[in-house]
PDB file of N, CA and C in Angstrom:
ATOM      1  N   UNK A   1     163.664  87.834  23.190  1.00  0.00           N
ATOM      2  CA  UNK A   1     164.893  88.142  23.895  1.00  0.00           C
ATOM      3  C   UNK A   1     165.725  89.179  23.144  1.00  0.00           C
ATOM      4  N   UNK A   2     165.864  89.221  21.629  1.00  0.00           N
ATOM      5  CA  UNK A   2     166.281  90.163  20.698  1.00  0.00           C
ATOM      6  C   UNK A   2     165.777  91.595  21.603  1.00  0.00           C
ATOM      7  N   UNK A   3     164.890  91.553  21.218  1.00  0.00           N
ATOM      8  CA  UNK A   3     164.047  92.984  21.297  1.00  0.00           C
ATOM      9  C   UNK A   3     164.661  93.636  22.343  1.00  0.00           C
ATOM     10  N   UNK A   4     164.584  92.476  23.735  1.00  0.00           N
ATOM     11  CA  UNK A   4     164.975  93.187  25.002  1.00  0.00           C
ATOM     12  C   UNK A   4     166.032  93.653  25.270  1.00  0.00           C
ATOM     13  N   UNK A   5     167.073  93.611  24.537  1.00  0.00           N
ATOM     14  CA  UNK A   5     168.582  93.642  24.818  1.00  0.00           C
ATOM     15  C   UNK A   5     168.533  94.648  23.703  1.00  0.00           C
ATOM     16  N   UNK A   6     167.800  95.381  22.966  1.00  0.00           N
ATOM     17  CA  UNK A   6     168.155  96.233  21.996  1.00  0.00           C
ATOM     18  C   UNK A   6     167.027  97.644  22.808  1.00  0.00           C
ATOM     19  N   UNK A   7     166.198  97.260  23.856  1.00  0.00           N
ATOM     20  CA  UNK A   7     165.435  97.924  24.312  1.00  0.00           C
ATOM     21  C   UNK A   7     165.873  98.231  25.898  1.00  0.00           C
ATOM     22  N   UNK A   8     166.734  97.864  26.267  1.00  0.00           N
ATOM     23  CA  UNK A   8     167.484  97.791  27.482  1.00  0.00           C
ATOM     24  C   UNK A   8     168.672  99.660  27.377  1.00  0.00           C
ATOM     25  N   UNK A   9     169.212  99.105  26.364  1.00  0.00           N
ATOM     26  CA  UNK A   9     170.049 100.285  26.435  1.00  0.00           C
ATOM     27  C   UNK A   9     169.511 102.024  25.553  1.00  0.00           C
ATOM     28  N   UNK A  10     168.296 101.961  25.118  1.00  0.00           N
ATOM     29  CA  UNK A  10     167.504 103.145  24.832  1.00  0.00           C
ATOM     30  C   UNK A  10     166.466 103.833  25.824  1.00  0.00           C
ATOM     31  N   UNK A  11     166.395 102.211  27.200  1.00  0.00           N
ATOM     32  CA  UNK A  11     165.427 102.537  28.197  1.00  0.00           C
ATOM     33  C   UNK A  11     166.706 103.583  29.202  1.00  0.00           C
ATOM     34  N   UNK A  12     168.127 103.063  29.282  1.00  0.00           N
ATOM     35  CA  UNK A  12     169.250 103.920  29.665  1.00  0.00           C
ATOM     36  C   UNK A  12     169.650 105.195  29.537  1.00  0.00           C
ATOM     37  N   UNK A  13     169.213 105.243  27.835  1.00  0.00           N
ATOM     38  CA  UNK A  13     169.801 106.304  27.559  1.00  0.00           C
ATOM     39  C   UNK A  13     168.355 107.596  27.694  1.00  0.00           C
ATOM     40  N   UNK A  14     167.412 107.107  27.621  1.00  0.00           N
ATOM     41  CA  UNK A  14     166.511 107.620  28.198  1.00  0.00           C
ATOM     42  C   UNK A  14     166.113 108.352  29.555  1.00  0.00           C
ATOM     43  N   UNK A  15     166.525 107.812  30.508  1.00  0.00           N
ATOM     44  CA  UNK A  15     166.840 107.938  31.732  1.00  0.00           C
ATOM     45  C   UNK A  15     168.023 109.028  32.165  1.00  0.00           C
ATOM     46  N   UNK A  16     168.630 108.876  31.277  1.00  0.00           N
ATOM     47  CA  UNK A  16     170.316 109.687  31.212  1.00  0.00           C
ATOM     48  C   UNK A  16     169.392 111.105  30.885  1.00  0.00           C
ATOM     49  N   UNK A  17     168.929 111.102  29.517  1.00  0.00           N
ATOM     50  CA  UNK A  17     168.843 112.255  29.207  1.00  0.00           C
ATOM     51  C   UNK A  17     167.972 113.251  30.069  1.00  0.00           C
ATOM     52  N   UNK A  18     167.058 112.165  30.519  1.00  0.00           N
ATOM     53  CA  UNK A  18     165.786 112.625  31.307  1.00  0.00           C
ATOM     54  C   UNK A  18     165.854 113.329  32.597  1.00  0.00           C
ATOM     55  N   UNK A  19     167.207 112.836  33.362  1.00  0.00           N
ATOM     56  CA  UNK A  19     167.750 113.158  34.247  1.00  0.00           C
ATOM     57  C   UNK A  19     168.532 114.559  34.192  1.00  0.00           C
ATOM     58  N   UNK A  20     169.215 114.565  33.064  1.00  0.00           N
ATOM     59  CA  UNK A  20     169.639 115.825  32.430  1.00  0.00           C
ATOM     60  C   UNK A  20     168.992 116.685  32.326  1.00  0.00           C
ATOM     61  N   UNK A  21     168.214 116.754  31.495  1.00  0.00           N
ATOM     62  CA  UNK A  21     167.173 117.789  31.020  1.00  0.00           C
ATOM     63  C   UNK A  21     166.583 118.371  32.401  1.00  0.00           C
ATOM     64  N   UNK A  22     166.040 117.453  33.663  1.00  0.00           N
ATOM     65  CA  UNK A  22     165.537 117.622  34.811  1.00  0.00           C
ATOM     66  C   UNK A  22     166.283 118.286  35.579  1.00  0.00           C
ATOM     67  N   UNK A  23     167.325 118.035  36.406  1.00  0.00           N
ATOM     68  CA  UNK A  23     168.225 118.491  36.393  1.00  0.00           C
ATOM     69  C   UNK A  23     169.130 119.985  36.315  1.00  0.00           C
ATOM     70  N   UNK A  24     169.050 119.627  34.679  1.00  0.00           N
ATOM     71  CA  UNK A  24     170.034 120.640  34.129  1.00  0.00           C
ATOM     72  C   UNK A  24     169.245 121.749  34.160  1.00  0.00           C
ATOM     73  N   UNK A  25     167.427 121.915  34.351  1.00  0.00           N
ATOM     74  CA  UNK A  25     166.842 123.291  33.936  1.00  0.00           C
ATOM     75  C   UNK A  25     166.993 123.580  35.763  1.00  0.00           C
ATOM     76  N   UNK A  26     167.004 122.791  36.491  1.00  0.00           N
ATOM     77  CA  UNK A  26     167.138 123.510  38.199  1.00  0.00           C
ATOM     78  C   UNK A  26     168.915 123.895  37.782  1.00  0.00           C
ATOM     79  N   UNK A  27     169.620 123.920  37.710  1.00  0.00           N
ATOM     80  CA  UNK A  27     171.258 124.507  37.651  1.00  0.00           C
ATOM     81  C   UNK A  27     170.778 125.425  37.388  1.00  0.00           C
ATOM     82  N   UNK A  28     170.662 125.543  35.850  1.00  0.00           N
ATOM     83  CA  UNK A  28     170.178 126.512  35.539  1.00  0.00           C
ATOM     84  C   UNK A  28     169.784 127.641  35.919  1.00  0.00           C
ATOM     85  N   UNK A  29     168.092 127.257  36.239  1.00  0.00           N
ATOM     86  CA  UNK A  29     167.327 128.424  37.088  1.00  0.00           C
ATOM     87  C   UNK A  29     168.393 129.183  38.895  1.00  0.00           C
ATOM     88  N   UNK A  30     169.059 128.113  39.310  1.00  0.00           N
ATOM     89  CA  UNK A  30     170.043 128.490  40.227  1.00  0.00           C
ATOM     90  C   UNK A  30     170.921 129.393  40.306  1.00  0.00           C
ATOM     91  N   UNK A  31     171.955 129.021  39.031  1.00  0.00           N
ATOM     92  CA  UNK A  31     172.880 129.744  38.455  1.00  0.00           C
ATOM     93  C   UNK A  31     171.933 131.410  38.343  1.00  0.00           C
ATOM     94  N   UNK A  32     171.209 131.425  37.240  1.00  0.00           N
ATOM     95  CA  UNK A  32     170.902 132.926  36.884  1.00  0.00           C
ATOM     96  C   UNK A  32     170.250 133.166  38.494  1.00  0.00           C
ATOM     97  N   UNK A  33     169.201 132.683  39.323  1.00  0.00           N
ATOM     98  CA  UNK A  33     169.103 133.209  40.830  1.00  0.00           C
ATOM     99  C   UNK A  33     170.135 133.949  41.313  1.00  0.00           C
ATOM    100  N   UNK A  34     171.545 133.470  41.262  1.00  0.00           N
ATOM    101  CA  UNK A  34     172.442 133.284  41.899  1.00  0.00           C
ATOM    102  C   UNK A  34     173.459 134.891  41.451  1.00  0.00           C
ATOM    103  N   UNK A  35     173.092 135.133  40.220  1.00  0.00           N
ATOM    104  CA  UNK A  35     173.499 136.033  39.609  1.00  0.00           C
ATOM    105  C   UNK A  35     172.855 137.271  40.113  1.00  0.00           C
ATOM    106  N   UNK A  36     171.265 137.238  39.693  1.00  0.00           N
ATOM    107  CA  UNK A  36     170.251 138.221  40.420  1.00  0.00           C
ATOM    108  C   UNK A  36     170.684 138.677  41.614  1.00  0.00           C
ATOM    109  N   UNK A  37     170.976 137.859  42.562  1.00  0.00           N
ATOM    110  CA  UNK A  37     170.974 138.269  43.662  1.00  0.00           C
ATOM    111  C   UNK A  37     172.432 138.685  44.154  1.00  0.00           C
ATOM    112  N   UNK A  38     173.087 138.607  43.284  1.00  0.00           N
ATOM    113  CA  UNK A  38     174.971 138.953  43.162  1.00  0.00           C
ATOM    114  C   UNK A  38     174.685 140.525  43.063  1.00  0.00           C
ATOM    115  N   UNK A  39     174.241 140.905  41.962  1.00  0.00           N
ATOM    116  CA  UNK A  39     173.385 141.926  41.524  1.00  0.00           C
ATOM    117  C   UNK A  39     172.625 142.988  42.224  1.00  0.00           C
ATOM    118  N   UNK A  40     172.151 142.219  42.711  1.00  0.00           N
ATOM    119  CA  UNK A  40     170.791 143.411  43.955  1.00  0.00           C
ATOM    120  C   UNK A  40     172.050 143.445  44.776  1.00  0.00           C
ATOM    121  N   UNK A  41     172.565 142.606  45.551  1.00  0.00           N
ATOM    122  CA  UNK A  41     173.703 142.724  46.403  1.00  0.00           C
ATOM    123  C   UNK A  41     174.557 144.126  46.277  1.00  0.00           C
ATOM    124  N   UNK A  42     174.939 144.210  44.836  1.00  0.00           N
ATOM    125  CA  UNK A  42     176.131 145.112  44.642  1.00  0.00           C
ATOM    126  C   UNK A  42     174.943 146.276  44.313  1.00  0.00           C
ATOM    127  N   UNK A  43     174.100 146.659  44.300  1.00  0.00           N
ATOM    128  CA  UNK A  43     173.107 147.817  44.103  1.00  0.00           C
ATOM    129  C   UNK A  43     172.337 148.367  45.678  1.00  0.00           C
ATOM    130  N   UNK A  44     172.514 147.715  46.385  1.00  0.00           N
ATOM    131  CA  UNK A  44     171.676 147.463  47.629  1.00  0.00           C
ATOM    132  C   UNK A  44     172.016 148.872  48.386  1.00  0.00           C
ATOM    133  N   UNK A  45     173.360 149.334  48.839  1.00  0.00           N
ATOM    134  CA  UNK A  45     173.639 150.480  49.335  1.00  0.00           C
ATOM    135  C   UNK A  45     172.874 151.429  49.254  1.00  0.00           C
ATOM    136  N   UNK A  46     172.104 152.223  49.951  1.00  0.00           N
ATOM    137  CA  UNK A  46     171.337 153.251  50.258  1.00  0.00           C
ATOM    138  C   UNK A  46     169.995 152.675  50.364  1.00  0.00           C
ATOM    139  N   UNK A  47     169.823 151.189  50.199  1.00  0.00           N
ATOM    140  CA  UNK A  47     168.160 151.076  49.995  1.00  0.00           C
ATOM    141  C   UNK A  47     167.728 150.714  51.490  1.00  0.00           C
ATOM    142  N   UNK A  48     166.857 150.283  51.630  1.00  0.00           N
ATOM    143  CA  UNK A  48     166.195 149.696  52.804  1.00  0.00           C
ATOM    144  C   UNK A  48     165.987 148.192  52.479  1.00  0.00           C
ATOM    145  N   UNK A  49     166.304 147.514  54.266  1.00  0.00           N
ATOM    146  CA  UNK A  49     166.613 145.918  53.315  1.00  0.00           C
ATOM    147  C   UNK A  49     165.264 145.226  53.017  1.00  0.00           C
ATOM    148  N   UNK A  50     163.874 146.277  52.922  1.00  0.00           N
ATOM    149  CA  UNK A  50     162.583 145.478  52.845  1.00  0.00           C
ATOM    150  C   UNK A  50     162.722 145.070  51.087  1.00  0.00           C
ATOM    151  N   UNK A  51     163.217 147.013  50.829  1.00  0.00           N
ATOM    152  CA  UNK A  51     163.348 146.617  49.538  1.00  0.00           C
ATOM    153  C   UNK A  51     163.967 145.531  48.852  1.00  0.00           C
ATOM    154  N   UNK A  52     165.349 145.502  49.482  1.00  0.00           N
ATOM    155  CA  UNK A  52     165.904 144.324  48.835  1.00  0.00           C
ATOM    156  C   UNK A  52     165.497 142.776  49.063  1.00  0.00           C
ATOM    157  N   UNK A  53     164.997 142.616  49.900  1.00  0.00           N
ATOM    158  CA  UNK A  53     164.182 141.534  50.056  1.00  0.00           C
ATOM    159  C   UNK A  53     163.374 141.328  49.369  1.00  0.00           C
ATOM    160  N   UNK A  54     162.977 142.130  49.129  1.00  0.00           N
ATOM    161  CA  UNK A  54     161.123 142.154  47.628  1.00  0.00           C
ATOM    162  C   UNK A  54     162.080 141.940  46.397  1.00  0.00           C
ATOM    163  N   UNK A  55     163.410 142.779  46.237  1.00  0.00           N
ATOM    164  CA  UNK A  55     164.294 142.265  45.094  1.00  0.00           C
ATOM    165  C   UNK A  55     164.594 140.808  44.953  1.00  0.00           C
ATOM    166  N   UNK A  56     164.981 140.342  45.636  1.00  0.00           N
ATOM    167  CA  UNK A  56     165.162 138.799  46.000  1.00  0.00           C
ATOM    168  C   UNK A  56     164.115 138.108  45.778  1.00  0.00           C
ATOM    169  N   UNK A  57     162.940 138.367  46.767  1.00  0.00           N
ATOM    170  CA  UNK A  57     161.848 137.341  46.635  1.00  0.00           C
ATOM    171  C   UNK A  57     161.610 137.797  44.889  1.00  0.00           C
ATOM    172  N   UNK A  58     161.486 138.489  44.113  1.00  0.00           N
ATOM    173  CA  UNK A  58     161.031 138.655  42.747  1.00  0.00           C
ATOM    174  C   UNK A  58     161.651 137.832  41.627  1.00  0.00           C
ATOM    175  N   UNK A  59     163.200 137.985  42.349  1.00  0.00           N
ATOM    176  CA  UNK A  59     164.219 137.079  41.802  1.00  0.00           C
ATOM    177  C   UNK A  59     163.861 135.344  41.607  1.00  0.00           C
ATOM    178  N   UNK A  60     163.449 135.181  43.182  1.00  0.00           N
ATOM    179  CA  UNK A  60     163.528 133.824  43.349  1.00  0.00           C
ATOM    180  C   UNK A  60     162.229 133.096  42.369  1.00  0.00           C
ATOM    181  N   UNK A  61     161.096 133.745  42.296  1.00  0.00           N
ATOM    182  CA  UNK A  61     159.791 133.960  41.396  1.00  0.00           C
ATOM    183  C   UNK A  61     160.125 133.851  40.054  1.00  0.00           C
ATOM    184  N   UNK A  62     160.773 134.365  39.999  1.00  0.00           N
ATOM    185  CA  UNK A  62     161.139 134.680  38.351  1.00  0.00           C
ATOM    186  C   UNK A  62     162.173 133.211  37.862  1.00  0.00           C
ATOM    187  N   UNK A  63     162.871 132.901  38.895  1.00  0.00           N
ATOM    188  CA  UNK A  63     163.259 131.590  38.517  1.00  0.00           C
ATOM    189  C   UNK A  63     162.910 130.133  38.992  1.00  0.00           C
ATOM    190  N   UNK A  64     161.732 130.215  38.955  1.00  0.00           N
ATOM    191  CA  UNK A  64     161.078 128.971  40.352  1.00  0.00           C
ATOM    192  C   UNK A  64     161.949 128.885  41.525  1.00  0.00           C
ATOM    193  N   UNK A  65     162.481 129.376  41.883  1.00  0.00           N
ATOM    194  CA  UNK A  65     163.087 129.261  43.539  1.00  0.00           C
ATOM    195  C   UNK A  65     162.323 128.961  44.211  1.00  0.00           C
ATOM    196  N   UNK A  66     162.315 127.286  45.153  1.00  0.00           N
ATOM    197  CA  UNK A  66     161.366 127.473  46.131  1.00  0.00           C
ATOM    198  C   UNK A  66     161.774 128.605  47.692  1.00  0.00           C
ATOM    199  N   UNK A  67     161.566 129.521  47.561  1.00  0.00           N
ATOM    200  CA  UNK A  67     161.843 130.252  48.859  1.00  0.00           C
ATOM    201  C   UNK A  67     161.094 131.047  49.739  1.00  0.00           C
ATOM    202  N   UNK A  68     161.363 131.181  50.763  1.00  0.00           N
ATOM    203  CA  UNK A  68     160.328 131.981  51.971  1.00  0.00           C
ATOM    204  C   UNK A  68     160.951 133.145  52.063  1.00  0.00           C
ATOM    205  N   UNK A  69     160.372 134.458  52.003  1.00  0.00           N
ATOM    206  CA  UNK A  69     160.915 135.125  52.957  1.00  0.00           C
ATOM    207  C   UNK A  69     162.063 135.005  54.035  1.00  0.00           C
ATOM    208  N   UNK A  70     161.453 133.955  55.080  1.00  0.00           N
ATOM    209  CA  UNK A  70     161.552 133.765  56.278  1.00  0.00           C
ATOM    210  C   UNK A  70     163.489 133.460  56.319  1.00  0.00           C
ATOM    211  N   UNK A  71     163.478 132.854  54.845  1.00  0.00           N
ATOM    212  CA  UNK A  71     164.868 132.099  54.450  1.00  0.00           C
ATOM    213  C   UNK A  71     165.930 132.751  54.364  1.00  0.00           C
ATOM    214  N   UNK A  72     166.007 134.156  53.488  1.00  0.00           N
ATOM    215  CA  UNK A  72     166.460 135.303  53.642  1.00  0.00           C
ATOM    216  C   UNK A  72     167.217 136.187  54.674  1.00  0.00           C
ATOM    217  N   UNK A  73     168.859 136.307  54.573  1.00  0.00           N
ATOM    218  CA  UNK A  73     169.051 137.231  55.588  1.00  0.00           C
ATOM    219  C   UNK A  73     169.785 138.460  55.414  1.00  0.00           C
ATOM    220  N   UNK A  74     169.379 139.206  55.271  1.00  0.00           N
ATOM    221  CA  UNK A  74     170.189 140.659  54.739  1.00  0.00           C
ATOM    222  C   UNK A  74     170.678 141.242  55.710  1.00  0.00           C
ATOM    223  N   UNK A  75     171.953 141.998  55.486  1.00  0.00           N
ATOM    224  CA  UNK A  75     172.541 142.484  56.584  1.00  0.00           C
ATOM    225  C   UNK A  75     173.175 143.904  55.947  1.00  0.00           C
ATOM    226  N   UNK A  76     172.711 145.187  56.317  1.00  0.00           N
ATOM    227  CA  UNK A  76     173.479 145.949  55.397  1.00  0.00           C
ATOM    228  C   UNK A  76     174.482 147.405  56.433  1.00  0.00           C
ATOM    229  N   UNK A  77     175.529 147.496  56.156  1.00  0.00           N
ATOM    230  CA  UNK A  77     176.327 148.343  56.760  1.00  0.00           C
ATOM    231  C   UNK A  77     176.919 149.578  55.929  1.00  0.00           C
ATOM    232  N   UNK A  78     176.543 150.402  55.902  1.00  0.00           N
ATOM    233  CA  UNK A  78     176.774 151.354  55.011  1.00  0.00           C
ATOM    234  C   UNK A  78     176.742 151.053  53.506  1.00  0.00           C
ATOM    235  N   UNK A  79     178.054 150.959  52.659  1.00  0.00           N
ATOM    236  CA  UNK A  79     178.308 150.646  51.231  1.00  0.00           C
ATOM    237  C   UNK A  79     178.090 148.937  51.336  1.00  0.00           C
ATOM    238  N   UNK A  80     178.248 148.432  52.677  1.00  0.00           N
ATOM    239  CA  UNK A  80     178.156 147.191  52.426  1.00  0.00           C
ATOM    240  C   UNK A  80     177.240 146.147  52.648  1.00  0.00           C
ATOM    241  N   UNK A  81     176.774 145.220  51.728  1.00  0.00           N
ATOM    242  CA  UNK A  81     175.302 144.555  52.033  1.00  0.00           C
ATOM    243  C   UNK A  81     175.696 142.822  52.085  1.00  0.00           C
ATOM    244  N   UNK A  82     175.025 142.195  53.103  1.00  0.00           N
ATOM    245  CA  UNK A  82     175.622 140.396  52.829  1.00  0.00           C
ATOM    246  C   UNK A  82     174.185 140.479  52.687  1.00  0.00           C
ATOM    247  N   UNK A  83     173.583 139.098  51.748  1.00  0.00           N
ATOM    248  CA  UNK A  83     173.030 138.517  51.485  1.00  0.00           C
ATOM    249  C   UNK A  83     172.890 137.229  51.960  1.00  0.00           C
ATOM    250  N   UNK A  84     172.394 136.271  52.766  1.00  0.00           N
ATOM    251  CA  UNK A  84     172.710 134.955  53.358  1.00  0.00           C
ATOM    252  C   UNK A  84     171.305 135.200  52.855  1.00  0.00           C
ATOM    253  N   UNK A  85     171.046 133.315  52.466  1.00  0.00           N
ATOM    254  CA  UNK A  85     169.780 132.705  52.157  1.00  0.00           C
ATOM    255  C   UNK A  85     170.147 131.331  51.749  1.00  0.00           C
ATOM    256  N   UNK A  86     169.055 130.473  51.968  1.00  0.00           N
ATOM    257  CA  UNK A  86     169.239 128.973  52.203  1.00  0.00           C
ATOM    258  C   UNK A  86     168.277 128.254  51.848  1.00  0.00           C
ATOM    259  N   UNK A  87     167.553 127.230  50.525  1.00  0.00           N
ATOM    260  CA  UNK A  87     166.358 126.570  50.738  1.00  0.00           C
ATOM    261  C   UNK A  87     166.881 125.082  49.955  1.00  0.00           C
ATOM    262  N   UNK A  88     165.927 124.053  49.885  1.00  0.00           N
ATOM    263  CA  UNK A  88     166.207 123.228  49.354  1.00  0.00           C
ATOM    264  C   UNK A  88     165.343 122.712  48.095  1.00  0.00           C
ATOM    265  N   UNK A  89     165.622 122.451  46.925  1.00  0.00           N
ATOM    266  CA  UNK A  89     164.811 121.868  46.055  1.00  0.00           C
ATOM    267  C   UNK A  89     165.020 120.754  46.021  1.00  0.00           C
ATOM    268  N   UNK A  90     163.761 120.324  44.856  1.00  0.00           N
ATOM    269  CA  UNK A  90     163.897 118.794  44.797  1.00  0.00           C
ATOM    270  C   UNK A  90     163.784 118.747  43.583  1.00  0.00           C
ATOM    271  N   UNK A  91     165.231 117.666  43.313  1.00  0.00           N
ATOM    272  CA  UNK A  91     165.461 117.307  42.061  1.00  0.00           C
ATOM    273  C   UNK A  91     164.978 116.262  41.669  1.00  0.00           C
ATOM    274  N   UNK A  92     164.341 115.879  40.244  1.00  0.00           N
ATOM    275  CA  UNK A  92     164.006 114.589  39.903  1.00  0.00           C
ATOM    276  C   UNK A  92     165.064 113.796  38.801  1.00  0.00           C
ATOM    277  N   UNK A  93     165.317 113.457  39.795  1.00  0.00           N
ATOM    278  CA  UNK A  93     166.661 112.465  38.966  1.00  0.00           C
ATOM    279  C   UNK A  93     166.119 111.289  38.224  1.00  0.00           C
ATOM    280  N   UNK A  94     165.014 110.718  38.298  1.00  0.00           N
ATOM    281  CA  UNK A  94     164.217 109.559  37.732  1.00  0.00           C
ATOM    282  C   UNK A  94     162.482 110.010  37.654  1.00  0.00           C
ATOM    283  N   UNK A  95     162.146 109.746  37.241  1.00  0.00           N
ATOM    284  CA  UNK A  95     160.636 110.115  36.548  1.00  0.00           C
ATOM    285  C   UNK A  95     160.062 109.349  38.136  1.00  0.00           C
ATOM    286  N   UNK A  96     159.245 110.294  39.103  1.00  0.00           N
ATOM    287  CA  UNK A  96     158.757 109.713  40.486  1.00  0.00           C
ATOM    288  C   UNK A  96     159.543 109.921  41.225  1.00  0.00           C
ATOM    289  N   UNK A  97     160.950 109.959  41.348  1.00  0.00           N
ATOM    290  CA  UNK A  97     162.510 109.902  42.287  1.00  0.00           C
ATOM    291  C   UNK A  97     163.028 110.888  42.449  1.00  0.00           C
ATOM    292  N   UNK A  98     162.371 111.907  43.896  1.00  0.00           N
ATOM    293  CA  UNK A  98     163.160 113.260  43.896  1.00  0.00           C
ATOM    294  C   UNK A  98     164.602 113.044  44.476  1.00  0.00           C
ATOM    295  N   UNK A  99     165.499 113.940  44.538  1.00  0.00           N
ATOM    296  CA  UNK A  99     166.573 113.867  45.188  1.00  0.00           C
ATOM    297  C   UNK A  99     166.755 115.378  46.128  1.00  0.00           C
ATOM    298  N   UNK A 100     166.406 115.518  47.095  1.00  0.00           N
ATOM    299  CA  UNK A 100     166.867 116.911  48.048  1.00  0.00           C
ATOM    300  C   UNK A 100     167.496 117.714  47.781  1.00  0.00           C
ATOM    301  N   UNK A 101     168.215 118.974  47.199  1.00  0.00           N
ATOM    302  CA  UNK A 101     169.414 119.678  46.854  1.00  0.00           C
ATOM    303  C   UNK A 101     169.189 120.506  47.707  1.00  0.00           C
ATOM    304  N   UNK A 102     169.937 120.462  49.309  1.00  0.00           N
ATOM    305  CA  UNK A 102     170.178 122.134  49.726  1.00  0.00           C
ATOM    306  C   UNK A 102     171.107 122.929  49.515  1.00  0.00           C
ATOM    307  N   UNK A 103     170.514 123.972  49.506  1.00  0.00           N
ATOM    308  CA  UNK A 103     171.030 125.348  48.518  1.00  0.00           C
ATOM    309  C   UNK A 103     171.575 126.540  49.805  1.00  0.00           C
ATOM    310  N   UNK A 104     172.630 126.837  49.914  1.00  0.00           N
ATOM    311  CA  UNK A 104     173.053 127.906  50.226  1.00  0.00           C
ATOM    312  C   UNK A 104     173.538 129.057  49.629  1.00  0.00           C
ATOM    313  N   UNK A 105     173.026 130.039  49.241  1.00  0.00           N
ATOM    314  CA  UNK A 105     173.808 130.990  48.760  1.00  0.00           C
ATOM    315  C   UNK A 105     174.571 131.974  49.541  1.00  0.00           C
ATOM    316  N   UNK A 106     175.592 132.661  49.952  1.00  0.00           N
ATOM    317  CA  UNK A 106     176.017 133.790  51.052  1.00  0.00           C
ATOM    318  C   UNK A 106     176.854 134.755  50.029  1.00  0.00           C
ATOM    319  N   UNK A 107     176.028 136.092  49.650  1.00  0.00           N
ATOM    320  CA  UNK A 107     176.836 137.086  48.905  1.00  0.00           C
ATOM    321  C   UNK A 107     176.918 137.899  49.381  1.00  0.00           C
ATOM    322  N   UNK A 108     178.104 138.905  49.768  1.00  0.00           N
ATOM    323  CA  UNK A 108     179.141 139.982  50.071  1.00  0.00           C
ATOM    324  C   UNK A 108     179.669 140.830  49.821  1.00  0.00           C
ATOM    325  N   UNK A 109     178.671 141.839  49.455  1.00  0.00           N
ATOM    326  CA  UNK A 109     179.186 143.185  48.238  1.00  0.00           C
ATOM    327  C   UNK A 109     179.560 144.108  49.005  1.00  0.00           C
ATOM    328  N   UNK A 110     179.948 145.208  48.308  1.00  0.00           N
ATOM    329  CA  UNK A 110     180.862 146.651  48.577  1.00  0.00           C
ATOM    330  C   UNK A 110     180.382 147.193  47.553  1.00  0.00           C
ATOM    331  N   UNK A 111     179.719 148.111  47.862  1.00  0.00           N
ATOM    332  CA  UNK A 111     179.630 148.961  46.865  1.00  0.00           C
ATOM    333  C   UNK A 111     180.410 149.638  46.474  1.00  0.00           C
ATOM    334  N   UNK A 112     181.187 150.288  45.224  1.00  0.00           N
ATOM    335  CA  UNK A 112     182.637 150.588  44.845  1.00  0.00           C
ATOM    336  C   UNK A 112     181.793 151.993  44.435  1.00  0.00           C
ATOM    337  N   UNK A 113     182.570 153.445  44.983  1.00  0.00           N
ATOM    338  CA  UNK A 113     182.425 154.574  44.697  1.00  0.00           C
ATOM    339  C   UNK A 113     183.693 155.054  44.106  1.00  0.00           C
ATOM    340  N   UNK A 114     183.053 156.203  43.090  1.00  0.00           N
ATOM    341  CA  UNK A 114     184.482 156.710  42.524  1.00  0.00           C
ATOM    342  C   UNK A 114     184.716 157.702  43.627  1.00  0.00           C
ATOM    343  N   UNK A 115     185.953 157.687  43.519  1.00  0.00           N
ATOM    344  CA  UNK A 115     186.868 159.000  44.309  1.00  0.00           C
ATOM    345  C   UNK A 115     187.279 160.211  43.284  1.00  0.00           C
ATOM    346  N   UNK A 116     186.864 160.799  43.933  1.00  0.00           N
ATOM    347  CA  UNK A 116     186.734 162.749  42.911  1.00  0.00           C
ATOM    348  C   UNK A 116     188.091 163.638  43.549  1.00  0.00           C
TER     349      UNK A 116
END
């Protein structure tokens, strides 16, 4: 009975961290996604939106993003480009125990020119 009550709260803190670590590397990989594509956003002006789409999908690759194409919606108007895209991962909050996270991102750039 000793044992168990001294093995109870390391099986906790185990779990805590485990969850963290799990977790914390999808934020992560999100966050910098999230940046990338802030990025291509504010560069996008003059391109074609296949290109920027291949920017994105490279993005999403580069940080395990689960994403499609299909997910992706670019919209570009002169200096200005939106970015809409949407997927969901799965988080493992317990070792076997995913948890769903859907993900929206919607970014909204202007490209800023100097005036001469």
């Amino acid at each position: 009975m000793f044992k168990l009550r001294r093995l109870v709260p390391l099986v906790i803190v185990f779990l805590i961290a485990y969850a963290g670590w799990k977790v914390g590397t999808k934020y992560l990989n999100y966050f910098e996604f999230k940046n990338a594509v802030e990025e291509i956003a504010r560069f996008a002006a003059g391109r074609q939106g296949s290109t920027v789409l291949q920017q994105v999908m490279q993005a999403a690759q580069k940080n395990d993003i689960p994403l499609e194409a299909q997910q992706v919606h670019i919209q570009q108007d002169g200096s200005r480009t939106k970015i809409d895209l949407s997927y969901t991962e799965q988080l493992e909050v317990l070792p076997r125990y995913f948890y769903p996270w859907d993900v929206t991102i919607s970014i909204d750039s202007v490209e800023a020119r100097a005036v001469r």
